[in-house]
C-alpha atoms as a PDB file:
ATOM      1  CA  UNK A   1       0.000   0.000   0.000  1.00  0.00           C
ATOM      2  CA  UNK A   2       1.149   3.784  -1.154  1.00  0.00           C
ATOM      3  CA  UNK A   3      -0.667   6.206   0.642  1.00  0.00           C
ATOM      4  CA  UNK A   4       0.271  10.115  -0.059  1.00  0.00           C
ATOM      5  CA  UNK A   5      -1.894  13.017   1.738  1.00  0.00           C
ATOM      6  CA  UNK A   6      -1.406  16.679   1.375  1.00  0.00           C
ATOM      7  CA  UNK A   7      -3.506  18.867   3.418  1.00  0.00           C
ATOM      8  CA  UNK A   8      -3.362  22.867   2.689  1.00  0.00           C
ATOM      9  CA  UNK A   9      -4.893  25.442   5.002  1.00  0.00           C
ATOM     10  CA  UNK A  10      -4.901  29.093   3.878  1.00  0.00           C
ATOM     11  CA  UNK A  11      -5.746  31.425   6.305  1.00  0.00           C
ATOM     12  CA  UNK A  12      -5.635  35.308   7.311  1.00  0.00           C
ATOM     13  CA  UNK A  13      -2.750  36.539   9.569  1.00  0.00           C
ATOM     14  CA  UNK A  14      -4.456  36.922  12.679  1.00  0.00           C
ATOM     15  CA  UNK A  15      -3.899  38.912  15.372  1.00  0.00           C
ATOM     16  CA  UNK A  16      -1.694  37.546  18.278  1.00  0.00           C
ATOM     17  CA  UNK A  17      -2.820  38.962  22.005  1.00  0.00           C
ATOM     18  CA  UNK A  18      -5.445  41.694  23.229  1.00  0.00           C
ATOM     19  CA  UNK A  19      -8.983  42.367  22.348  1.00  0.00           C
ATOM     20  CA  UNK A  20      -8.721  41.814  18.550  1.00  0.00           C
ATOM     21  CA  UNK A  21      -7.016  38.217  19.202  1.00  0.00           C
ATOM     22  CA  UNK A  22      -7.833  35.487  16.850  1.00  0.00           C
ATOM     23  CA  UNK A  23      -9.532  38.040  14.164  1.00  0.00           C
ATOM     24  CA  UNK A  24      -7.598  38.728  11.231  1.00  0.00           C
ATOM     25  CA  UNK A  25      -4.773  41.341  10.389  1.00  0.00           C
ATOM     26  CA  UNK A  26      -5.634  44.750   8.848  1.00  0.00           C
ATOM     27  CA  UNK A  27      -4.954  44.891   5.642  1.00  0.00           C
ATOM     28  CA  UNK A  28      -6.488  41.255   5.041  1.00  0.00           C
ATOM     29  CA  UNK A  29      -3.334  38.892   3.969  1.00  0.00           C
ATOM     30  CA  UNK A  30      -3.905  35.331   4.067  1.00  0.00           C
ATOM     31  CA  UNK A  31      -0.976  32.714   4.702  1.00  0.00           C
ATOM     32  CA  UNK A  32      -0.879  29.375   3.481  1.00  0.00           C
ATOM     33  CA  UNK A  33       0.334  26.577   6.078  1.00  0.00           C
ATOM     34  CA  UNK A  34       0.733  22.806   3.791  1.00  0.00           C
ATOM     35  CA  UNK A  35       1.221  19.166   5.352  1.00  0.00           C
ATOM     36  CA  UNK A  36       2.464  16.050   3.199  1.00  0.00           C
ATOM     37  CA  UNK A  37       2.196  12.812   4.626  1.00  0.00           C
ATOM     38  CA  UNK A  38       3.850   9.518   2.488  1.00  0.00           C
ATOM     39  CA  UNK A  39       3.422   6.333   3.983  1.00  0.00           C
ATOM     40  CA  UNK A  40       4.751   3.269   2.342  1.00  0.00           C
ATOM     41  CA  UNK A  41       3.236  -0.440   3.981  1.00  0.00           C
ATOM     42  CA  UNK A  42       3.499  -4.549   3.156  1.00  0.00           C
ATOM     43  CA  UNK A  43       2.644  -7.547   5.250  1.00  0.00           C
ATOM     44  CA  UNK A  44       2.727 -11.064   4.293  1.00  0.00           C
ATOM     45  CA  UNK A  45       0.819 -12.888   5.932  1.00  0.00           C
ATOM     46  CA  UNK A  46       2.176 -16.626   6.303  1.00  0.00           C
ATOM     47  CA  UNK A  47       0.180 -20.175   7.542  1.00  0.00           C
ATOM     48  CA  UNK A  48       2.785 -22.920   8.902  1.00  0.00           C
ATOM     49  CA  UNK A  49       2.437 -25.872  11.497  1.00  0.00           C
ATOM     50  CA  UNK A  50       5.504 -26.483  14.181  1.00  0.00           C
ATOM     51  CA  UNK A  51       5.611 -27.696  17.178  1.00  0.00           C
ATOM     52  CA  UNK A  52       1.872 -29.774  15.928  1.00  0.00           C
ATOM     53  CA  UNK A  53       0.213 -26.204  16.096  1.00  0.00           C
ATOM     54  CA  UNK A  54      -1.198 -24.355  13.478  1.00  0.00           C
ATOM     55  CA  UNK A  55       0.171 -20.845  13.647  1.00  0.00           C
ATOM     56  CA  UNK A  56      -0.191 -17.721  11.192  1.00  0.00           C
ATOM     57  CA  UNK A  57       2.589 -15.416  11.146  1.00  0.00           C
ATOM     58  CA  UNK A  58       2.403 -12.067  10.136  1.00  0.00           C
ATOM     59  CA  UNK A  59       5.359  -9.814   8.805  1.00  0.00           C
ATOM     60  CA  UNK A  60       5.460  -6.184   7.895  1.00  0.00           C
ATOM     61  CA  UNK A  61       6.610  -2.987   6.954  1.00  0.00           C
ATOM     62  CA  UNK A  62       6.235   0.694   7.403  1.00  0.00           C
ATOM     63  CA  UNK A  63       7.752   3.640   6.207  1.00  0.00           C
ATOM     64  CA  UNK A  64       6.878   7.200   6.857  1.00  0.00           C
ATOM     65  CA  UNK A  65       8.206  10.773   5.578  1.00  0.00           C
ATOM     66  CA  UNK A  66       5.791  13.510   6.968  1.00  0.00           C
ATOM     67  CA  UNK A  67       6.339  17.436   6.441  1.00  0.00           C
ATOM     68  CA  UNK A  68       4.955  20.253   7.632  1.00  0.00           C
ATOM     69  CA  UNK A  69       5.515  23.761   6.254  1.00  0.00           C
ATOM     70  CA  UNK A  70       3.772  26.188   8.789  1.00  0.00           C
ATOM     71  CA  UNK A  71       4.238  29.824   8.632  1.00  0.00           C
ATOM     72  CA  UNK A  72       1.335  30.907  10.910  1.00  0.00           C
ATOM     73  CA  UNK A  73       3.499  28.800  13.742  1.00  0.00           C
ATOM     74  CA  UNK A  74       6.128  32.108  13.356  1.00  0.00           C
ATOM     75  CA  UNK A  75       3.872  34.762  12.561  1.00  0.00           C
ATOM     76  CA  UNK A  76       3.729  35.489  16.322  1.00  0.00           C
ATOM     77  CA  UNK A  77       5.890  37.970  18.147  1.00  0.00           C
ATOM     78  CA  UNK A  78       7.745  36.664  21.019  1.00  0.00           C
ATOM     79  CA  UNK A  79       8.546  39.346  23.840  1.00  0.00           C
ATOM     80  CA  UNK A  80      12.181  39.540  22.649  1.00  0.00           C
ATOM     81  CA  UNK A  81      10.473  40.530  19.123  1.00  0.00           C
ATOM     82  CA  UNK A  82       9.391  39.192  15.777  1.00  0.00           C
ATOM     83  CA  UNK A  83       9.960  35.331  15.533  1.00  0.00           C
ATOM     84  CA  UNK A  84      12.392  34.480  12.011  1.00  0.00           C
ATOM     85  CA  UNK A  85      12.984  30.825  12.705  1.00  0.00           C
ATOM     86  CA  UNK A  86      12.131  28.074   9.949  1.00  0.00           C
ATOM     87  CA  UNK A  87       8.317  27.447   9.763  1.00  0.00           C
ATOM     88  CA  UNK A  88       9.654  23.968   8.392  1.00  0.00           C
ATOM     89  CA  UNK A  89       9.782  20.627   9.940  1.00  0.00           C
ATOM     90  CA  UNK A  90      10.010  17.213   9.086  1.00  0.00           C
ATOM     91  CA  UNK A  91      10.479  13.237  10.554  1.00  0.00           C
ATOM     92  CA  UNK A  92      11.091  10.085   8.921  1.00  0.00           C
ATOM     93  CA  UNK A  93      10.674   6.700  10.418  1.00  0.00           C
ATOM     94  CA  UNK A  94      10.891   3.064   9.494  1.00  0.00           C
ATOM     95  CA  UNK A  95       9.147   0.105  11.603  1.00  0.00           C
ATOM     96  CA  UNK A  96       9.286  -3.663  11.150  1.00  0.00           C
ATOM     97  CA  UNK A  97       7.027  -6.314  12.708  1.00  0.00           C
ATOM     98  CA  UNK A  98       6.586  -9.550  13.120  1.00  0.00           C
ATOM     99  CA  UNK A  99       3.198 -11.357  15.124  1.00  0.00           C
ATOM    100  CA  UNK A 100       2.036 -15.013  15.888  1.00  0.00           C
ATOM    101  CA  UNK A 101      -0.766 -15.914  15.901  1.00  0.00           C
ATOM    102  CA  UNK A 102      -0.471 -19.380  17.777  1.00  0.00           C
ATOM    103  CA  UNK A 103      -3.741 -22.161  18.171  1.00  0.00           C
ATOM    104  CA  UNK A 104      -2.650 -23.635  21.362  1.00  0.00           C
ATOM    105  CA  UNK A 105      -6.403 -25.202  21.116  1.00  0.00           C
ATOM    106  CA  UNK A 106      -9.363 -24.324  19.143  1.00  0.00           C
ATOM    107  CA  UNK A 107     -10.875 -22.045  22.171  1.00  0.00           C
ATOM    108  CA  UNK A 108      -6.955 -20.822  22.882  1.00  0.00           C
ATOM    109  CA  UNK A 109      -5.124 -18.467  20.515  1.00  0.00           C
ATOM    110  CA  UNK A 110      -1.720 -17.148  21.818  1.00  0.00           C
ATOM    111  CA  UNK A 111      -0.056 -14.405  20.092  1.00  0.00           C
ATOM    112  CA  UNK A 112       3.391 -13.233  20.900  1.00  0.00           C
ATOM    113  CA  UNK A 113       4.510  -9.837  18.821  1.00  0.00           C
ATOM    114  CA  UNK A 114       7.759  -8.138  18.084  1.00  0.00           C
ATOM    115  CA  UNK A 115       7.801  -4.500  16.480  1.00  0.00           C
ATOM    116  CA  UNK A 116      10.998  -2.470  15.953  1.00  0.00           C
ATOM    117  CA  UNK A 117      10.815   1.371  15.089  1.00  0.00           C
ATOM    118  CA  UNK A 118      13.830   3.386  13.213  1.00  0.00           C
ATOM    119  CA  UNK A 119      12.826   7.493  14.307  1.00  0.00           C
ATOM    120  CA  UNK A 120      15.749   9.813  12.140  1.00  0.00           C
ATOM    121  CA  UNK A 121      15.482  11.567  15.816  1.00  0.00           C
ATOM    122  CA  UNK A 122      14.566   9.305  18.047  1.00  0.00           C
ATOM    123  CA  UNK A 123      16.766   6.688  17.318  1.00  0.00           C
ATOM    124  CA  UNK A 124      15.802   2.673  17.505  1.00  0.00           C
ATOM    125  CA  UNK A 125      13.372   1.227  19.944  1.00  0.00           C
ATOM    126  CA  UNK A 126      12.295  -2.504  20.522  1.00  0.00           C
ATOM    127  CA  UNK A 127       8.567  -3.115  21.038  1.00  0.00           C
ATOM    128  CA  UNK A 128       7.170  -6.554  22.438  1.00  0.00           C
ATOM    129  CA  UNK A 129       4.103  -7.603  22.969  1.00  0.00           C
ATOM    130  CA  UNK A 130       2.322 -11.138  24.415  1.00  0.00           C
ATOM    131  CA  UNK A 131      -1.390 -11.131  23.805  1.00  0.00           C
ATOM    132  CA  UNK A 132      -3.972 -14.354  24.331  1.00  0.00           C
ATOM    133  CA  UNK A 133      -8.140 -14.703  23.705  1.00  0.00           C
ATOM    134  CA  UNK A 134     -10.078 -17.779  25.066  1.00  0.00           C
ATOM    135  CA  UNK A 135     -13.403 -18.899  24.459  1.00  0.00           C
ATOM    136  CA  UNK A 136     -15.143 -19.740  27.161  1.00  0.00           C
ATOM    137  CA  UNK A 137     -18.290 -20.616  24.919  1.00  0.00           C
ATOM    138  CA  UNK A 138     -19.428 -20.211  22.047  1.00  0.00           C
ATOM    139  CA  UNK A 139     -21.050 -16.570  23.118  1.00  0.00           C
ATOM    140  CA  UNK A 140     -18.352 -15.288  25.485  1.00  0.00           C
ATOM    141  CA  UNK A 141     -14.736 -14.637  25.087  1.00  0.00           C
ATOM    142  CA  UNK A 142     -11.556 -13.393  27.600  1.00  0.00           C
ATOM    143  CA  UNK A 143      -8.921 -11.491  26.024  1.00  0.00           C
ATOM    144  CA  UNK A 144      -5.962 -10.177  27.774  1.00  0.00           C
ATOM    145  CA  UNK A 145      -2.483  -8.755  26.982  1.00  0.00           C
ATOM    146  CA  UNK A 146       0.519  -6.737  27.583  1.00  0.00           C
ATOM    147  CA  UNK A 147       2.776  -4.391  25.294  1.00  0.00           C
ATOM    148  CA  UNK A 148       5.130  -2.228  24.968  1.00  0.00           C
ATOM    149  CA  UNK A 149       4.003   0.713  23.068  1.00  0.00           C
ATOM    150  CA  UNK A 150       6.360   3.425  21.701  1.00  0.00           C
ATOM    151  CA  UNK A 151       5.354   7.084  20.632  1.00  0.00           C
ATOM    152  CA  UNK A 152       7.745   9.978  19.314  1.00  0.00           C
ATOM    153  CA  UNK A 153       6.513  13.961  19.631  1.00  0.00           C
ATOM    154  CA  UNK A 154       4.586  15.487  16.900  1.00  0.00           C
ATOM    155  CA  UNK A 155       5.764  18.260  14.661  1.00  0.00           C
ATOM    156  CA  UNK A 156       4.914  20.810  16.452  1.00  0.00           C
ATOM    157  CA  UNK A 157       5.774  19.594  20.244  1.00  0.00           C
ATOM    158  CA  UNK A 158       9.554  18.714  18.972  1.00  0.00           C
ATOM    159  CA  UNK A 159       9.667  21.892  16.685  1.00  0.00           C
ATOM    160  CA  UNK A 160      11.819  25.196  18.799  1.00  0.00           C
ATOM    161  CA  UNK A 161      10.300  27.622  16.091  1.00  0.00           C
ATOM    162  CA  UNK A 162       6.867  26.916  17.327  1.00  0.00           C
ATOM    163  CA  UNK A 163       5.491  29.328  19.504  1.00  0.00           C
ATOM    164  CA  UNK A 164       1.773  29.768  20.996  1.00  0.00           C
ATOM    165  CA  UNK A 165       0.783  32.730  22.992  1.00  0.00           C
ATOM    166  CA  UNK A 166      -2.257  33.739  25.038  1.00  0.00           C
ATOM    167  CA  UNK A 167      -3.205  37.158  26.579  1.00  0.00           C
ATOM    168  CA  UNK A 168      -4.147  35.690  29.951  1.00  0.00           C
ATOM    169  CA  UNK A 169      -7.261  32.623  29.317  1.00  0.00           C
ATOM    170  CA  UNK A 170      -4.780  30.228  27.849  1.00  0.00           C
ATOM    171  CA  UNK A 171      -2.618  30.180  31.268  1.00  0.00           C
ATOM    172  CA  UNK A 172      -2.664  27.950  34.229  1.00  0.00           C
ATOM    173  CA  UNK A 173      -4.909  29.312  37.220  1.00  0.00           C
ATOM    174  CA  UNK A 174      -1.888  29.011  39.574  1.00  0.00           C
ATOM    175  CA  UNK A 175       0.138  30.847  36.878  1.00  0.00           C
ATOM    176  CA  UNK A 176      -1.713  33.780  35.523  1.00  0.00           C
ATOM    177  CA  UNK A 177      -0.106  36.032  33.359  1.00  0.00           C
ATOM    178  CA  UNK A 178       2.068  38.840  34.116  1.00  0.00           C
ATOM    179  CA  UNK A 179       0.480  41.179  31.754  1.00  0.00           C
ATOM    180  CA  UNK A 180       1.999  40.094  28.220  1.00  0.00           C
ATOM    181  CA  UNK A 181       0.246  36.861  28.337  1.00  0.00           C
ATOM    182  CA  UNK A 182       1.914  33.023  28.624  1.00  0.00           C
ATOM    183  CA  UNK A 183       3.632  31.499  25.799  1.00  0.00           C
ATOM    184  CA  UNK A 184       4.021  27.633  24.731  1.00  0.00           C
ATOM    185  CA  UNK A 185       6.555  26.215  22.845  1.00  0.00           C
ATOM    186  CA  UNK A 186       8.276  23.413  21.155  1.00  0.00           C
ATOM    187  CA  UNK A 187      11.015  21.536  22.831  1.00  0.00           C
ATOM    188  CA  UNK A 188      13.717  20.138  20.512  1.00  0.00           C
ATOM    189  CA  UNK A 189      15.322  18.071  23.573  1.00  0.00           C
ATOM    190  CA  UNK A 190      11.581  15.957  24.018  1.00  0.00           C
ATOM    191  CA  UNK A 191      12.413  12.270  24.616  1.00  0.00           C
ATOM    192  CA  UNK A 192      10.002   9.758  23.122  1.00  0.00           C
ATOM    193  CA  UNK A 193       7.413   8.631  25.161  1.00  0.00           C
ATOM    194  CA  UNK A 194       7.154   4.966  26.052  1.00  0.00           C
ATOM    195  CA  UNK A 195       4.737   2.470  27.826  1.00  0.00           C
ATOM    196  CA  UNK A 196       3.707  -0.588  29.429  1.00  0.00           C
ATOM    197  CA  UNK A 197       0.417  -1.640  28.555  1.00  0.00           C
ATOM    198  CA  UNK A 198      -1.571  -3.795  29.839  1.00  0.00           C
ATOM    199  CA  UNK A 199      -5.513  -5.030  29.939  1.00  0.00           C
ATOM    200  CA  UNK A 200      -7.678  -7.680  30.134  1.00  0.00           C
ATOM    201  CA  UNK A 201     -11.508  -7.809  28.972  1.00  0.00           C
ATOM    202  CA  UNK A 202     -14.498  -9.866  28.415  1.00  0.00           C
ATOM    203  CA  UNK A 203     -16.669 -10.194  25.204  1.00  0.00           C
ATOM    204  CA  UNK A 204     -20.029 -11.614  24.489  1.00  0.00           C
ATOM    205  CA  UNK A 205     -21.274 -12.162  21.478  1.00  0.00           C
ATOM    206  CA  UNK A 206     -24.845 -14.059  20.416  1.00  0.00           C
ATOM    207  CA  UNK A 207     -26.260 -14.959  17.190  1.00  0.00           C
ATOM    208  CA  UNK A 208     -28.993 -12.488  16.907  1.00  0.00           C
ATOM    209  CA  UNK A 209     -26.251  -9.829  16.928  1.00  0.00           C
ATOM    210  CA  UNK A 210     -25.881  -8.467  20.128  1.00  0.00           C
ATOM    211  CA  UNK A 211     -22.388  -7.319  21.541  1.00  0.00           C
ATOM    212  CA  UNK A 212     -21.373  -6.048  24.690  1.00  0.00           C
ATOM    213  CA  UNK A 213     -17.157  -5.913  26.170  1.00  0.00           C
ATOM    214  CA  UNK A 214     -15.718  -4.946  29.427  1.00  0.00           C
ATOM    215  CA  UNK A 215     -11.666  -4.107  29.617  1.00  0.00           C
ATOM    216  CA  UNK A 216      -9.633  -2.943  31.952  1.00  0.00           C
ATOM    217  CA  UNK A 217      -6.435  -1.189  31.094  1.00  0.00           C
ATOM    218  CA  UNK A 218      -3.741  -0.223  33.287  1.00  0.00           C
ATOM    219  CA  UNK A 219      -0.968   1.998  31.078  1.00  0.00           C
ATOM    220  CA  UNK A 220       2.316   2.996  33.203  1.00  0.00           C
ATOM    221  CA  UNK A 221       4.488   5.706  31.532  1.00  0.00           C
ATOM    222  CA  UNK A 222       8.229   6.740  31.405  1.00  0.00           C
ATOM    223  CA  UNK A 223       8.659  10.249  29.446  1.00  0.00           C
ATOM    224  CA  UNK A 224       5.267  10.949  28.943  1.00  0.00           C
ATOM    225  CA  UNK A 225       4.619  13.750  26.501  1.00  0.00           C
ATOM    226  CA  UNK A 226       2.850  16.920  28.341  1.00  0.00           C
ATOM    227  CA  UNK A 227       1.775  20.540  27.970  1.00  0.00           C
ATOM    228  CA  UNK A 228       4.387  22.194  31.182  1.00  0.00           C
ATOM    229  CA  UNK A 229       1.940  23.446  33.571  1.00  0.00           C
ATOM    230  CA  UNK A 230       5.380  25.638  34.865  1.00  0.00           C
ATOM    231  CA  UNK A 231       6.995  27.933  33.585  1.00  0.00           C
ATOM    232  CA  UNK A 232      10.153  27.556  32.714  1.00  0.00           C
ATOM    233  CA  UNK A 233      11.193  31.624  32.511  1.00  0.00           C
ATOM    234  CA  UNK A 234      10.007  34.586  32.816  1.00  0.00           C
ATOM    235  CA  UNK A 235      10.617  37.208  29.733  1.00  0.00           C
ATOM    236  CA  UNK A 236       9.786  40.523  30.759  1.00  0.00           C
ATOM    237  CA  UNK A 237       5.949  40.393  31.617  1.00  0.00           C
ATOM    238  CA  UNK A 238       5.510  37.114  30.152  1.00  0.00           C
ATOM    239  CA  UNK A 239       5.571  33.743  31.090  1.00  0.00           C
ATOM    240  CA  UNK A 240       7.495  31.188  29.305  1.00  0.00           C
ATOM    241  CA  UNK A 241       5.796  27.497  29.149  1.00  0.00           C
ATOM    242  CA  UNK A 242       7.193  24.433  26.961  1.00  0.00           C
ATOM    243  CA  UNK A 243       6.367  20.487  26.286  1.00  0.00           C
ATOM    244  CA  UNK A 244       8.087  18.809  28.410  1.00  0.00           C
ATOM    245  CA  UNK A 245       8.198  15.181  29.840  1.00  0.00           C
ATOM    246  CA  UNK A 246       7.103  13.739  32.534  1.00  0.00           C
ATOM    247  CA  UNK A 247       9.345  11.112  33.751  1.00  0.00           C
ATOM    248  CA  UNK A 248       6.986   8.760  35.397  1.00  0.00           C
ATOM    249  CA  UNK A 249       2.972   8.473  35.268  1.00  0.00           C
ATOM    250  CA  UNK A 250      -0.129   6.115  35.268  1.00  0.00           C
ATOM    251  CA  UNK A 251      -3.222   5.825  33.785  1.00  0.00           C
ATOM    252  CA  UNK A 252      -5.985   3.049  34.384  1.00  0.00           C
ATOM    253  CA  UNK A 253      -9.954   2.177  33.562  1.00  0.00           C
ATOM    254  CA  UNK A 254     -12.459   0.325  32.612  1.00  0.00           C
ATOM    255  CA  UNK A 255     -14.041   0.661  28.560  1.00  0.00           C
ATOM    256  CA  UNK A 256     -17.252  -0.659  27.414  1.00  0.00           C
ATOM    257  CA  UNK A 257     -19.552  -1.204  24.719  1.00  0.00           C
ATOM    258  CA  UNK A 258     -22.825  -2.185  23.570  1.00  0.00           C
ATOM    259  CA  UNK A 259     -24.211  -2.972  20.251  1.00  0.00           C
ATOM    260  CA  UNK A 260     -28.327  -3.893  19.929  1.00  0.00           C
ATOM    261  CA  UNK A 261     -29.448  -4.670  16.757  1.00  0.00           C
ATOM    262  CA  UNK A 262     -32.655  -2.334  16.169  1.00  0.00           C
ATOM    263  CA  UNK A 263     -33.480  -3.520  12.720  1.00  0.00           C
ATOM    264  CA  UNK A 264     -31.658  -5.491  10.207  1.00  0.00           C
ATOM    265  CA  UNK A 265     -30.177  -2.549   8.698  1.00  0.00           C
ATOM    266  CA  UNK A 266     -30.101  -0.523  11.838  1.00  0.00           C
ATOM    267  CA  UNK A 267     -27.611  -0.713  15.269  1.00  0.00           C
ATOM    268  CA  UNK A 268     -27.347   1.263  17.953  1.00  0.00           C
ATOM    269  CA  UNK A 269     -23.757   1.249  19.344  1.00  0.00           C
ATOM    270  CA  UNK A 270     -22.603   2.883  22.878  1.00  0.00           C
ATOM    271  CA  UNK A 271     -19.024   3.258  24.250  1.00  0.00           C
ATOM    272  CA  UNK A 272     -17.542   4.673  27.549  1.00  0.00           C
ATOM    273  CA  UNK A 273     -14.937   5.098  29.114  1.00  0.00           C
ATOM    274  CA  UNK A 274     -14.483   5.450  32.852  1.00  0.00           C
ATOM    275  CA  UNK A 275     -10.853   6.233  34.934  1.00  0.00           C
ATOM    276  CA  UNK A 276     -10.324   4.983  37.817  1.00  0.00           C
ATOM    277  CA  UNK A 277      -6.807   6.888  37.723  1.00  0.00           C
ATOM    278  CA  UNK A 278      -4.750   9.470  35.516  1.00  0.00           C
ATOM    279  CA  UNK A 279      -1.806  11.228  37.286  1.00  0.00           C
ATOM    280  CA  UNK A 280       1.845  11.769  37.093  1.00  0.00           C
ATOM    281  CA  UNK A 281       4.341  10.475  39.194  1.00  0.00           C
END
């Protein structure tokens, strides 16, 4: 698969700070911001029996180039003046992967996983994963696993010629703004964020269509990607804030969903999402 996207936004220079923030410029002049994406995928997808178990194994690759061309990001004026830095930014990354699907029995399926990810920033990273589903019946299913998951900053958290400013309702209550506003802004020293997950669920499904799961997740973080909530100086009257990471934190709940079948051609389908804990370390 060969997947290109290119999104283009053209919009008016707007006005940074004060009453007339977020309206545009006087005389109009519009500025055009453009985003390419490539992305570049294969799997092969490979039955074999060994060990007297039939097993699928599936293989695959991903490569991505993604660019981003923003000049609205430095149309701002920072309180030591205009902003002249790049508006351009870019990351390319490669990832492998390889996954088992294993038949231990017909009810059992075990499915071990390995992924590795290439970041031209970031580096190399080493993903593995164990996940297994068991059919209790022939209606109801438990599914568990556990993964390492691995996620690199965004464009605009990694980017230092990104800047974001507010005249006072964009800062933290406990740090209001000093009369020039707060600013937010890329941090080209972000680590990538990584993560042990881990759940286990329950599934029902009957043969007049109805669905319903319960999971629990339980995610534990090292270097978790976050908005600073302090600042981290103090220019003039305004208040310096940057993305940052957080070295340790948590976050754990339950999802579930419904499906009812209303007519043949109609469903109605609820989800939720309830957390029994979200908090850094």
């Amino acid at each position: 698969i060969f997947q290109y996207e290119n999104t283009r936004n053209s919009n008016c220079k707007k006005n940074a700070a004060g009453g007339p923030e977020g309206s545009c410029t006087g005389p109009l002049e519009f500025v055009e911001s453009e985003q390419q994406n490539y992305f570049l995928s294969g799997e092969l997808n490979t039955p074999l029996q060994l060990g007297g178990l039939n097993q699928m194994l599936t293989s695959g690759l991903e490569v991505r180039h993604q660019s981003l061309d923003d000049p609205n990001a430095t149309q701002q004026n920072a309180p030591t003046g205009p902003i002249t830095a790049s508006s351009k930014s870019q990351a390319k990354s490669l990832a492998l992967y390889l996954e088992d699907n294993i038949e231990i029995s017909p009810a059992f399926i075990l499915t071990p996983g390995l992924r590795f990810d290439h970041h031209q920033d970031f580096g190399n990273n080493w993903s593995p994963s164990l996940n297994a589903s068991y059919e209790l019946s022939s209606d109801w299913t438990v599914k568990g696993g556990i993964a390492r998951v691995f996620k690199t900053p965004n464009l605009y958290q990694s980017n230092a010629n990104y800047w974001y400013t507010t005249m006072g309702n964009g800062c933290p209550f406990n740090f209001q703004s000093l009369g020039l506003g707060c600013y937010v802004i890329g941090n080209p020293d972000l680590k990538a964020e990584t993560s042990i997950n881990k759940e286990v669920g329950i599934n029902y499904i009957n043969d007049a269509g109805w669905q319903a799961g319960l999971t629990y997740f339980h995610n534990d973080y090292k270097d978790r990607i976050t908005a600073g909530v302090v600042p981290v100086a103090v220019l003039g009257r305004a208040q310096l804030f940057q993305w940052d990471n957080t070295p340790k934190a948590v976050l754990s709940g339950l999802e579930g969903n419904l499906l009812v079948p209303l007519l043949d051609t109609v469903n109605w389908r609820t989800n939720a999402t309830y957390m029994l804990e979200s908090e850094d370390k």
